[in-house]
Protein backbone atom coordinates (compact mmCIF):
# COMPACT_ATOMS: atom_id res chain seq x y z
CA UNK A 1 0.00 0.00 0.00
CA UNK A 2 1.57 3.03 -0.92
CA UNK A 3 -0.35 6.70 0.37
CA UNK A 4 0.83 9.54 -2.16
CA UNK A 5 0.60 12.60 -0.93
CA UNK A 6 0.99 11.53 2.69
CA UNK A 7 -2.03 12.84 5.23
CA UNK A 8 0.33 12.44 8.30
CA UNK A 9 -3.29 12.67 10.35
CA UNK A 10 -4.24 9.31 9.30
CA UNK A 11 -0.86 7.74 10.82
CA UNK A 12 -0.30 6.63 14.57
CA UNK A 13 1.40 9.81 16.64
CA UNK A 14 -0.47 12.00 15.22
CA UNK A 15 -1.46 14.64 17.78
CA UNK A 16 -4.79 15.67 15.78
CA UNK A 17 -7.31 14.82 17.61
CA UNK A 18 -10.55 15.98 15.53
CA UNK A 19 -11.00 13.72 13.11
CA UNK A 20 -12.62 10.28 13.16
CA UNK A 21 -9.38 8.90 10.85
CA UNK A 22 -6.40 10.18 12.91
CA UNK A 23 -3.92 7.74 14.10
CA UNK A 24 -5.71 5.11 12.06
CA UNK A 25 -3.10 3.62 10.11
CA UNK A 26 0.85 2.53 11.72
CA UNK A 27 3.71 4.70 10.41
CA UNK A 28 5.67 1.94 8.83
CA UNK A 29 5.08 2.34 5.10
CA UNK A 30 7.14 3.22 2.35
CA UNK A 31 7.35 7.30 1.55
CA UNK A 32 7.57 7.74 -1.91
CA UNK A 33 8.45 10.95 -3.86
CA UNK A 34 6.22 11.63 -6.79
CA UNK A 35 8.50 10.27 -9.32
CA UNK A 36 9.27 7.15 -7.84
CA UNK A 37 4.67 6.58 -8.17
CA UNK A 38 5.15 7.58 -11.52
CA UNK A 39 7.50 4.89 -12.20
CA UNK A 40 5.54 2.51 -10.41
CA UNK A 41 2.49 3.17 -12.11
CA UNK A 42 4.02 3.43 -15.26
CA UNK A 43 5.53 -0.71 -14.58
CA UNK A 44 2.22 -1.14 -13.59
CA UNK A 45 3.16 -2.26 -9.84
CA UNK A 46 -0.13 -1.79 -8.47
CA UNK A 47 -3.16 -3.70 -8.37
CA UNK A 48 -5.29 -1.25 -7.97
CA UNK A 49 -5.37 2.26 -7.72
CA UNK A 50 -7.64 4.16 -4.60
CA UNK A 51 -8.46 7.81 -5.29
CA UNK A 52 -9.79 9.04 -1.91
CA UNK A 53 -11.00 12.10 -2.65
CA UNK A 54 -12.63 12.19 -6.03
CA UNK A 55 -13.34 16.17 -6.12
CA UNK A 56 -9.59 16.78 -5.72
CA UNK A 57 -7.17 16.89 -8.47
CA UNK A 58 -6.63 13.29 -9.79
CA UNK A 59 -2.79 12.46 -9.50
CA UNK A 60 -1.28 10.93 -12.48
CA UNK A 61 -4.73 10.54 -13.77
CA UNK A 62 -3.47 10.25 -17.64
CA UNK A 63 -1.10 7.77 -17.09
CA UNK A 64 -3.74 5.73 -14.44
CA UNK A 65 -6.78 6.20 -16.81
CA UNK A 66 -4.55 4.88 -19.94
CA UNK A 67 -2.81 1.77 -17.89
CA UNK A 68 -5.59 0.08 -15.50
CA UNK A 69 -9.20 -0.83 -16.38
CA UNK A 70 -12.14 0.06 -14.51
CA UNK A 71 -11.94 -3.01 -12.32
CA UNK A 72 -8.61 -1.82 -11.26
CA UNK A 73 -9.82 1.77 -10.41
CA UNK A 74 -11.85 3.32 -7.24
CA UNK A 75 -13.18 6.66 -6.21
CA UNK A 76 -14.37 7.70 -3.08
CA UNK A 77 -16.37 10.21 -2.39
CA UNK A 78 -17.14 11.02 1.32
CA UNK A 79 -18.70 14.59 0.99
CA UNK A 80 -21.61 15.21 2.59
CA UNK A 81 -23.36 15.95 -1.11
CA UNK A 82 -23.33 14.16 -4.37
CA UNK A 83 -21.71 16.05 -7.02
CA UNK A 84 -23.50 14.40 -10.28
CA UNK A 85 -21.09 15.57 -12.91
CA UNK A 86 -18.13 14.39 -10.62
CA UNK A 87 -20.13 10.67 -10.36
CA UNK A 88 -20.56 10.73 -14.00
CA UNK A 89 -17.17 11.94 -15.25
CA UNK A 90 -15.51 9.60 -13.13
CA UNK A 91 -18.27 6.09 -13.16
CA UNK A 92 -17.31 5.03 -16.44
CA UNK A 93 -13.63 4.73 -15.26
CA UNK A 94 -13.61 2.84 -12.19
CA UNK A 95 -15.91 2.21 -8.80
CA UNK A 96 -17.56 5.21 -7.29
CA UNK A 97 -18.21 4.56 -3.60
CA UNK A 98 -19.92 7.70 -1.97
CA UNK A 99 -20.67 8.37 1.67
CA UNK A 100 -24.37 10.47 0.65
CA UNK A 101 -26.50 10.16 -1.91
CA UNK A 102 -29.66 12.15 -1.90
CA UNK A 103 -32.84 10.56 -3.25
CA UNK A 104 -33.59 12.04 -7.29
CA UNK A 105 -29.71 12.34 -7.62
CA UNK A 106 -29.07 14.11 -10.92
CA UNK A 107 -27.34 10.47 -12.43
CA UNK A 108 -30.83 8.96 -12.66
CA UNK A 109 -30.54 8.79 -16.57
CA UNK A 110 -27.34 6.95 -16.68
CA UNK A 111 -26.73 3.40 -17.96
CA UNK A 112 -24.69 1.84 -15.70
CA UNK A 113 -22.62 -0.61 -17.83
């Protein structure tokens, strides 16, 4: 598992204290630098790649969206409301797991292949 950009909150020691995640994960994984992802990605090292926040910019989304299928790709989405344009930009690439969805959301008329 590798966590590019590191959220140090998420890691044990952390001295953050409002958030539901912090000190969630032990501080014992590797700490790559940008290029050494791309050249993982690129050798296609991963199984599968996790974006966990789908509304922020996608790292290394042309080389991930060109090298792994849409079995090998997941969003998340834990915002407290659905962004339809974000769901259906993003759905036809990969699993789109999101925290709220309001009853009528706006993807109604898609064809979920």
């Amino acid at each position: 598992v590798v966590d590019f950009p590191r959220f140090d909150e998420v890691y044990r020691g952390t001295v953050r204290t409002d958030m539901s995640t912090t000190s969630l994960l032990p501080d014992d994984g590797p700490r790559p630098n940008a290029s050494a992802v791309r050249a993982q990605l690129l050798l296609r090292t991963y199984d599968v790649v996790v974006y966990a926040n789908a509304r922020a910019p996608l790292l290394f989304w042309d080389m991930v969206s060109q090298l792994y299928g849409s079995s090998q790709v997941a969003f998340l989405d834990g915002f407290d409301h659905l962004n339809g344009t974000t769901v259906l930009n993003l759905a036809p690439h990969g699993r789109y797991f999101a925290r709220e969805m309001e009853e009528g959301c706006p993807v109604d008329d898609y064809v979920w292949e």
